[in-house]
Protein backbone atom coordinates (compact mmCIF):
# COMPACT_ATOMS: atom_id res chain seq x y z
CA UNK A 1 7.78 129.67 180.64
CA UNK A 2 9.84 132.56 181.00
CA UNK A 3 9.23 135.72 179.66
CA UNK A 4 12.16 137.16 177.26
CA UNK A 5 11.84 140.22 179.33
CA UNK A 6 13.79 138.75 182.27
CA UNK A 7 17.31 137.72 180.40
CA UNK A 8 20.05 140.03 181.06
CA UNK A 9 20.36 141.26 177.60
CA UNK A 10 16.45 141.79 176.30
CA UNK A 11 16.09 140.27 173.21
CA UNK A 12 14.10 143.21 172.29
CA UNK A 13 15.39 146.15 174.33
CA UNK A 14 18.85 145.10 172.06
CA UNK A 15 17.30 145.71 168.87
CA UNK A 16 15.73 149.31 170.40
CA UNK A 17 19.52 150.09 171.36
CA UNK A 18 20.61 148.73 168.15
CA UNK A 19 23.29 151.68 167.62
CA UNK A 20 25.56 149.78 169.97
CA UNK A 21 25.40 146.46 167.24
CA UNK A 22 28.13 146.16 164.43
CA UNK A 23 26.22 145.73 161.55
CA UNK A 24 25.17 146.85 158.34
CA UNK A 25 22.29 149.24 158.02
CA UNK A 26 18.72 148.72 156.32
CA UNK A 27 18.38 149.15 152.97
CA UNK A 28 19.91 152.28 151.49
CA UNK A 29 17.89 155.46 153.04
CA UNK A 30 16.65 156.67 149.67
CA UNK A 31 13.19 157.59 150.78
CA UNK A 32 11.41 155.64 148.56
CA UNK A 33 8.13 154.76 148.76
CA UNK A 34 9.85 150.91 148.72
CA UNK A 35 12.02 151.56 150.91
CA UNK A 36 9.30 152.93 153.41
CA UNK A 37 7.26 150.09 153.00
CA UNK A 38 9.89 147.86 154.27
CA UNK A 39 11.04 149.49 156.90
CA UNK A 40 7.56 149.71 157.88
CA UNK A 41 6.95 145.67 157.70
CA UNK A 42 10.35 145.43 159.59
CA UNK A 43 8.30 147.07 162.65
CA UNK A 44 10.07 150.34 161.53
CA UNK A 45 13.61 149.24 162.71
CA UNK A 46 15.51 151.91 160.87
CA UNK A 47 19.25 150.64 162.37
CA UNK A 48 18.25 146.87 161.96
CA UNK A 49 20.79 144.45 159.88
CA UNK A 50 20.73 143.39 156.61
CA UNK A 51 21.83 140.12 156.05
CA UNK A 52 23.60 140.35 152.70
CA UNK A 53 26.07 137.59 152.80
CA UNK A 54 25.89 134.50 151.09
CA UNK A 55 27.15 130.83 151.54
CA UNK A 56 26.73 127.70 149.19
CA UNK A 57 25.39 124.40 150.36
CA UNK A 58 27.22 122.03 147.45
CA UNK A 59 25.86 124.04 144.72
CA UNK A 60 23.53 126.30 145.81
CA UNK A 61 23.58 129.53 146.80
CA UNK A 62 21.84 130.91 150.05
CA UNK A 63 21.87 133.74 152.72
CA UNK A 64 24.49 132.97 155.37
CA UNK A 65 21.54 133.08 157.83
CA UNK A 66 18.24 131.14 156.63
CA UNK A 67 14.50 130.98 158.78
CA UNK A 68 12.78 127.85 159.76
CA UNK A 69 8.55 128.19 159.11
CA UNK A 70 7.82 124.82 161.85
CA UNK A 71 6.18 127.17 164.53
CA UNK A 72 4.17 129.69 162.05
CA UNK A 73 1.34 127.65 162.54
CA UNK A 74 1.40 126.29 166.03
CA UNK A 75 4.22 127.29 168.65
CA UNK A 76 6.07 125.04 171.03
CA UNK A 77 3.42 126.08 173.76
CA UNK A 78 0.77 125.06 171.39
CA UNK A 79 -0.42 128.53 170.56
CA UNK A 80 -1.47 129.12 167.36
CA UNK A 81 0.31 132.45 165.87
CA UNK A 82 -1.71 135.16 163.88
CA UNK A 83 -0.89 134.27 159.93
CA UNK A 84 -1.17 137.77 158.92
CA UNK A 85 1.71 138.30 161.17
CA UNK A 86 3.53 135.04 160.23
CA UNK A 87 3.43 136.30 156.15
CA UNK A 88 4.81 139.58 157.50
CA UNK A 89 7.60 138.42 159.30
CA UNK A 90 8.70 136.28 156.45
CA UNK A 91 8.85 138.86 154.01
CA UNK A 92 10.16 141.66 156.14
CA UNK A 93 13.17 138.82 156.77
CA UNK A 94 13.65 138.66 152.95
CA UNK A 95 13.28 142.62 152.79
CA UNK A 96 16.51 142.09 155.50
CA UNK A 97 18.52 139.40 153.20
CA UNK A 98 17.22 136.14 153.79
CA UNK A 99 17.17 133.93 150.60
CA UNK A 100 17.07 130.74 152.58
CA UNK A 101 13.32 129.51 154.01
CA UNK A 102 12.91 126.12 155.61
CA UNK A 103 9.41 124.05 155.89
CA UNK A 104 8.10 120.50 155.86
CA UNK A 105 4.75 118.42 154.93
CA UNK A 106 4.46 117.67 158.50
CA UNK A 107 4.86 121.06 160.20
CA UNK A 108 1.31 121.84 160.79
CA UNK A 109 0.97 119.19 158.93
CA UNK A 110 0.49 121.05 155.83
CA UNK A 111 -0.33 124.31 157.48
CA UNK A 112 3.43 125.83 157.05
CA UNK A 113 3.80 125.26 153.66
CA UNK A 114 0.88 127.18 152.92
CA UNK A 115 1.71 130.03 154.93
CA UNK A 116 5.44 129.90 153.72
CA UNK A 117 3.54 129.62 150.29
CA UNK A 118 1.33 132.94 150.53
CA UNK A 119 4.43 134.55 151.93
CA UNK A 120 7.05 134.59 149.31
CA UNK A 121 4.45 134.76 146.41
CA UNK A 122 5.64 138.38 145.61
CA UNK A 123 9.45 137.69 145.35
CA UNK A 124 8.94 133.46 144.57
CA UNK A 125 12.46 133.71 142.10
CA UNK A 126 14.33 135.53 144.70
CA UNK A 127 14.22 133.30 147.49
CA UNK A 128 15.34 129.09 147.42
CA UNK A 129 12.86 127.10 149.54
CA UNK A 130 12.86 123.70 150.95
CA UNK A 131 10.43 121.40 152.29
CA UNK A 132 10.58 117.49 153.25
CA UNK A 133 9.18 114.36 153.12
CA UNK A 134 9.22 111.27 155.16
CA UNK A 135 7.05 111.13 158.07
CA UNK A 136 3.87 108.98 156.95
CA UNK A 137 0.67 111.79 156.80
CA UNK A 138 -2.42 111.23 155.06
CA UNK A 139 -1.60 113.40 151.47
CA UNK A 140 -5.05 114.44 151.54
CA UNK A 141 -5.77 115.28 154.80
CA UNK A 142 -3.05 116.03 156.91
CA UNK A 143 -3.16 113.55 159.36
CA UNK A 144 -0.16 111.99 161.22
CA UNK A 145 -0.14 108.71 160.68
CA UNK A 146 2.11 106.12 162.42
CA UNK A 147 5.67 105.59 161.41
CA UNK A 148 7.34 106.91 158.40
CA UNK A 149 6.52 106.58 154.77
CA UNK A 150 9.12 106.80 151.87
CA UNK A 151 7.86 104.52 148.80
CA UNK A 152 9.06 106.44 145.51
CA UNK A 153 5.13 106.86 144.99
CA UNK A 154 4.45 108.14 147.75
CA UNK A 155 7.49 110.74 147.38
CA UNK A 156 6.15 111.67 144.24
CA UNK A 157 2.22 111.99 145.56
CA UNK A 158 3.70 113.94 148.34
CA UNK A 159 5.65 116.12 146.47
CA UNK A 160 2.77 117.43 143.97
CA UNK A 161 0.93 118.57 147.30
CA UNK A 162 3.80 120.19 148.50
CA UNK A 163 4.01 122.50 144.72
CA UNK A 164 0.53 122.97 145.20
CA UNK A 165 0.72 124.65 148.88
CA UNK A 166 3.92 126.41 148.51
CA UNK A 167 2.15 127.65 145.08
CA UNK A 168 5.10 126.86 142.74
CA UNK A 169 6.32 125.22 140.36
CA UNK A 170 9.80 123.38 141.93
CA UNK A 171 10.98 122.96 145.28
CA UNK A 172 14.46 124.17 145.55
CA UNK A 173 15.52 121.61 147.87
CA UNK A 174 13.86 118.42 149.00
CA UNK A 175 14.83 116.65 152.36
CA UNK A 176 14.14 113.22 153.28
CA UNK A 177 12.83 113.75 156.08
CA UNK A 178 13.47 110.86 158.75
CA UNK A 179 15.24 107.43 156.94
CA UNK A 180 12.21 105.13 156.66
CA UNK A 181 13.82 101.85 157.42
CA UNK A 182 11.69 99.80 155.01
CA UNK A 183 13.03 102.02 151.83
CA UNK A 184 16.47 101.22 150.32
CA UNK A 185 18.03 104.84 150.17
CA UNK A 186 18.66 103.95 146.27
CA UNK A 187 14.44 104.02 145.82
CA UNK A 188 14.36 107.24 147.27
CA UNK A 189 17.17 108.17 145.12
CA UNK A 190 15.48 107.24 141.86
CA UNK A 191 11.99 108.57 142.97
CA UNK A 192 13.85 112.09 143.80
CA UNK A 193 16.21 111.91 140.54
CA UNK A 194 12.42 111.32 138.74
CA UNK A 195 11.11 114.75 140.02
CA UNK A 196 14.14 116.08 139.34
CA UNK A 197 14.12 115.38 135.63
CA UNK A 198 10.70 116.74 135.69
CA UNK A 199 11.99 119.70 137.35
CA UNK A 200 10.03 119.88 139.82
CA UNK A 201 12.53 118.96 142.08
CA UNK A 202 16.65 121.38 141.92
CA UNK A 203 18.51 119.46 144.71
CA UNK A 204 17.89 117.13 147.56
CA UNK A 205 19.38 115.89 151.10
CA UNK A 206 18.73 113.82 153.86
CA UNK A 207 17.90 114.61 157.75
CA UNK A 208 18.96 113.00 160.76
CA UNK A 209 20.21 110.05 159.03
CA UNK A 210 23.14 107.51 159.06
CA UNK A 211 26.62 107.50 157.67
CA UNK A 212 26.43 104.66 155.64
CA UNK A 213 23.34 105.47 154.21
CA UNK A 214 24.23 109.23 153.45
CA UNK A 215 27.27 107.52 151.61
CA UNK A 216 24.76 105.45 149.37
CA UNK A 217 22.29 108.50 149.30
CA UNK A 218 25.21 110.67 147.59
CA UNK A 219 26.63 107.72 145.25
CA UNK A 220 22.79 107.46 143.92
CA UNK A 221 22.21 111.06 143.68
CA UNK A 222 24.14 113.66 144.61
CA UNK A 223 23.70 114.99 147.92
CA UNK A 224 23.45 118.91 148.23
CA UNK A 225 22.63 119.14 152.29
CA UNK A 226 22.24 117.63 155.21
CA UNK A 227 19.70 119.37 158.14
CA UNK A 228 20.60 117.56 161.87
CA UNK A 229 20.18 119.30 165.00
CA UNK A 230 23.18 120.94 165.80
CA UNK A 231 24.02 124.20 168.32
CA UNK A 232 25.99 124.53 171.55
CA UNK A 233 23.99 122.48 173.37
CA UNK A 234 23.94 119.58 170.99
CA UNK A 235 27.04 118.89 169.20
CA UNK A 236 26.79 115.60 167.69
CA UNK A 237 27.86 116.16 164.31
CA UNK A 238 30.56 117.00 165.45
CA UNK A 239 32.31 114.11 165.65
CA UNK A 240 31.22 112.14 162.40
CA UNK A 241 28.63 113.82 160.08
CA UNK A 242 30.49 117.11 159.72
CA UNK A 243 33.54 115.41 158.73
CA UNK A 244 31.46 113.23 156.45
CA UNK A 245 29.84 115.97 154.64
CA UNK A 246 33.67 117.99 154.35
CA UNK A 247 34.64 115.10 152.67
CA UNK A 248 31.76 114.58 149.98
CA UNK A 249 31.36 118.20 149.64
CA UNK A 250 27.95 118.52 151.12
CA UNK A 251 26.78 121.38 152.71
CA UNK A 252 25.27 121.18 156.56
CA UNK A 253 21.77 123.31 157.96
CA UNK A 254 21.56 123.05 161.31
CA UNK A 255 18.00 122.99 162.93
CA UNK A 256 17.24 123.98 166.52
CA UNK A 257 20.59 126.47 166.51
CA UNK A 258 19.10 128.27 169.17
CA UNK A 259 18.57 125.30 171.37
CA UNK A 260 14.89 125.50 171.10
CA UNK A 261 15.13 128.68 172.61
CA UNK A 262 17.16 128.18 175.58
CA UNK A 263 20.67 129.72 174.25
CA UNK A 264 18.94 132.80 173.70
CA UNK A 265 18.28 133.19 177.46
CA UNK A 266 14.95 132.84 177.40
CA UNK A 267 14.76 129.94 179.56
CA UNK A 268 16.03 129.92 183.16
CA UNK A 269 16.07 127.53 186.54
CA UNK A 270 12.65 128.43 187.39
CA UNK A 271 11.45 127.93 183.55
CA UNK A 272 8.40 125.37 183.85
CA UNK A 273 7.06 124.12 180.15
CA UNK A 274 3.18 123.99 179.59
CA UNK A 275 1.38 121.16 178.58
CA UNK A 276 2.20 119.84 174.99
CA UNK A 277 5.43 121.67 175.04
CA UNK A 278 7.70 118.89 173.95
CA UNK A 279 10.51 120.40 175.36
CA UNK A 280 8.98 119.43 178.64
CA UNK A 281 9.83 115.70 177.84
CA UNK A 282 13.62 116.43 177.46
CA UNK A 283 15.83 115.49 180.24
CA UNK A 284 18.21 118.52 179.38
CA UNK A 285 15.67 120.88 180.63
CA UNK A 286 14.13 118.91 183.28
CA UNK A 287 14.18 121.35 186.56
CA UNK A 288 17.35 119.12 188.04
CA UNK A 289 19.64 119.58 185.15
CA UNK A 290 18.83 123.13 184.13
CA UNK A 291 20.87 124.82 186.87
CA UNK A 292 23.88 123.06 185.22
CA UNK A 293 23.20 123.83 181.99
CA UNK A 294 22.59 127.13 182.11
CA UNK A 295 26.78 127.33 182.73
CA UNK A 296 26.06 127.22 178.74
CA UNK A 297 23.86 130.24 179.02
CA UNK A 298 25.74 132.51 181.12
CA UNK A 299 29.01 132.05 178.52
CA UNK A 300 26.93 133.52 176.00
CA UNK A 301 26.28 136.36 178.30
CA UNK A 302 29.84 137.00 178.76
CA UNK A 303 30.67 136.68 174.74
CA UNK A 304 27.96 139.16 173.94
CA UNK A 305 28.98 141.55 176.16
CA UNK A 306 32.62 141.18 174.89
CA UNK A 307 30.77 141.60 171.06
CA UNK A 308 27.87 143.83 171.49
CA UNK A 309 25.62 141.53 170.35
CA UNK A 310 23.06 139.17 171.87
CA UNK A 311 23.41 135.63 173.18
CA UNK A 312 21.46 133.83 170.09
CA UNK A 313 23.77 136.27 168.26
CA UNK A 314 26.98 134.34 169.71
CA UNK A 315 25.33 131.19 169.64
CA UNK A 316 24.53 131.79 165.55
CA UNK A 317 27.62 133.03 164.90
CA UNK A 318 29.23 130.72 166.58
CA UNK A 319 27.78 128.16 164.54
CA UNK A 320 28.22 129.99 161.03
CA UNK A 321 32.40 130.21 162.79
CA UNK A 322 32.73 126.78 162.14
CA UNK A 323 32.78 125.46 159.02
CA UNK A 324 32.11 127.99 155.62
CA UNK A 325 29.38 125.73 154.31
CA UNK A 326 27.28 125.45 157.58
CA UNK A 327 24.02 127.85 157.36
CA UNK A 328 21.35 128.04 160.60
CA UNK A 329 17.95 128.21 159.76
CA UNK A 330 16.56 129.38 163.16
CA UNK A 331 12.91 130.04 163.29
CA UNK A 332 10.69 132.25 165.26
CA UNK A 333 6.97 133.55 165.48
CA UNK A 334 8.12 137.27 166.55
CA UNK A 335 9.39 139.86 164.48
CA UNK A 336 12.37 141.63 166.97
CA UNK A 337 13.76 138.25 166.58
CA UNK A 338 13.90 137.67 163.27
CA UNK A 339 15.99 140.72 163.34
CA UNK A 340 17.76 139.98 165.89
CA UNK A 341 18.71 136.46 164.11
CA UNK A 342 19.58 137.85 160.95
CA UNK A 343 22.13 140.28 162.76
CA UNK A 344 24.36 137.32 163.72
CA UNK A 345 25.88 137.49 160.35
CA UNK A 346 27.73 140.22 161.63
CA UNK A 347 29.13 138.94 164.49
CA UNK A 348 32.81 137.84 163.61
CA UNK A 349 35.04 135.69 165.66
CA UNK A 350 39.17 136.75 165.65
CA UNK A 351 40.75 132.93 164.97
CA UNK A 352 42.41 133.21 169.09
CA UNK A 353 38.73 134.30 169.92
CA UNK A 354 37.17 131.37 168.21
CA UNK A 355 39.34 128.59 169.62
CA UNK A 356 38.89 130.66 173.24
CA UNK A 357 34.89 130.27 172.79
CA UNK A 358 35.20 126.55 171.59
CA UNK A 359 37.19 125.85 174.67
CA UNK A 360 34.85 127.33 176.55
CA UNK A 361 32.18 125.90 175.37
CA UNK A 362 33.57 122.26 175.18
CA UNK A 363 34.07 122.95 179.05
CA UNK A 364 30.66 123.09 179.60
CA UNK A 365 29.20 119.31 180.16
CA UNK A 366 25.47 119.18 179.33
CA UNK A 367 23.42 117.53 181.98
CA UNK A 368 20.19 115.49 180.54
CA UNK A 369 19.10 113.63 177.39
CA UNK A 370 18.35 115.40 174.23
CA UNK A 371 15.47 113.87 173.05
CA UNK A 372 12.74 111.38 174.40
CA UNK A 373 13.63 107.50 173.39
CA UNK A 374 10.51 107.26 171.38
CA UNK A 375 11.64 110.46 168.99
CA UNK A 376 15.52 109.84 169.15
CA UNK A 377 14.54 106.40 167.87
CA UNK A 378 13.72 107.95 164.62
CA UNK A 379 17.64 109.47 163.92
CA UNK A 380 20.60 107.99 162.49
CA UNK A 381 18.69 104.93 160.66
CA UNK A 382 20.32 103.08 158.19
CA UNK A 383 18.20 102.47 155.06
CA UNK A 384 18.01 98.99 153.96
CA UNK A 385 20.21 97.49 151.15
CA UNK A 386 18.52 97.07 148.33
CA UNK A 387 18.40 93.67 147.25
């Protein structure tokens, strides 16, 4: 893969040169021995953003930019990232504004939670964190197992794990996971309405599900967010789930904002993936269709230029341009880029600049599928009706 060194605007070269970004500055100079301490976790960024706005997803409150924890435990590449460094990056992103951390049982499996866990013990009331359920792993163990596992008690099994790694005592917001096409949506209603009342459970949504059963979901319970892929190289929602989710007031988290990495520019014609990469099974960045793709890649270039910013900048901003109750959670493993993420709350968009940039990027047909068949397989289920 590509190093981030060879993009035309360096990911980290634009955080050194941050005085040419519009943004707000670090916490307030006061030369505290706080304030020092931050700055110094921040990997002493003095002119880096703070990410003090906020948005609501249906009733609850979070940073305008939030941070997936799936690769703090094991990368794309199949590295395995130092945890000291992981726990670091998390709370130097909360020292910079972030309220809003994503995780999930099966990110590690397990693994993420705990690290996510260890990182926001010192500030646990500050921050809202959400995990999921879903995919069918072993509660003691870990392991994958096939297919995907919703029965109520196994939500509820699953979910007293999950307190215990993210060492707490609720989880602000519980996803479903994948639909599990043997569960009426209604069970997994009552099972999550259960924790609830016990409070160990303040709100919940669904993932990658469909229309009919998010409408069932939110008539059983309501629904306070929906997570889907969704960037400018995928824009499915678009056309249905967005609208659904104006209309019942739900609130919409995109994961993979940054196109798995490629809309930051990291990725280029020559990129190859290594082994256990998944990305190398996707037909978008197969070596044939990434020359027409990266037509995507080199708009960015030419917005950030126009802005001052960086292309995931544009492409987060973009994002957080279209609707008031979207919020991007995009995730990463280094700290310049954490930065750089939470920086794209201060990218603004004129209203002739933002229907320019969705022209432009409407224009731009991408070339490839977005997921393999045996992993696409697993979105937009319809739960079963419950007899």
């Amino acid at each position: 893969m590509t190093d981030d060194t060879n993009v035309k605007i360096d990911r980290r070269g634009f955080l050194g040169a941050a005085s040419g970004l519009a943004a707000a500055p670090l916490l307030a100079a006061s030369g505290t021995q706080a304030s020092a301490q931050q700055a110094q976790r921040a990997g002493v960024y003095p002119d880096a953003p703070r990410n003090g706005s906020k948005r609501m997803l249906g009733s609850l409150e979070v940073s305008s930019i939030g941070m997936g924890v799936q690769n703090m435990y094991r990368t794309y590449q199949t590295t395995r990232p130092s945890r000291p460094e992981m726990v670091n990056i998390i709370r130097a992103a909360h020292d910079h504004g972030v309220t809003f951390f994503d995780t999930a049982e099966a990110y590690g499996p397990h693994h993420c939670e705990r690290i996510l866990g260890e990182a926001i013990a010192p500030f646990r009331d500050e921050v809202v964190i959400t995990s999921k359920f879903g995919w069918n792993i072993d509660l003691e163990t870990g392991e994958r197992l096939p297919g995907l596992n919703s029965k109520p008690d196994h939500i509820k099994r699953a979910v007293e794990g999950m307190l215990k790694r993210l060492n707490t005592d609720r989880i602000d917001l519980l996803y479903q996971h994948r639909v599990d096409p043997d569960v009426p949506i209604e069970d997994v209603a009552g099972a999550v309405s259960d924790l609830m009342d016990e409070g160990k459970v303040l709100h919940w949504g669904l993932s990658e599900m469909g229309l009919g059963t998010l409408r069932r979901a939110h008539a059983a319970l309501p629904v306070t967010a929906v997570q889907n892929e969704y960037s400018m190289l995928w824009r499915g929602p678009e056309a249905e789930v967005l609208p659904l989710c104006e209309e019942l007031g739900i609130g919409f988290v995109p994961w993979s904002p940054l196109g798995v990495g490629f809309l930051t520019g990291a990725i280029d014609a020559a990129t190859r993936f290594a082994e256990g990469d998944f990305r190398s099974l996707e037909g978008r960045f197969a070596p044939e269709n990434l020359p027409a793709n990266l037509a995507l890649v080199a708009l960015l270039h030419d917005w950030a230029a126009r802005k001052a910013a960086a292309p995931g900048q544009i492409a987060l901003a973009w994002l957080l341009a279209q609707k008031p109750w979207i919020v991007p959670i995009p995730g990463t493993t280094q700290m310049a880029h954490m930065l750089e993420n939470v920086g794209a709350a201060e990218v603004t968009f004129t209203s002739d600049e933002l229907a320019e940039l969705n022209t432009a990027v409407a224009a731009v047909e991408i070339a490839g599928a977005r997921l393999p068949a045996r992993v696409q397989a697993f979105s937009n289920v319809e739960a079963p009706i419950k007899k």
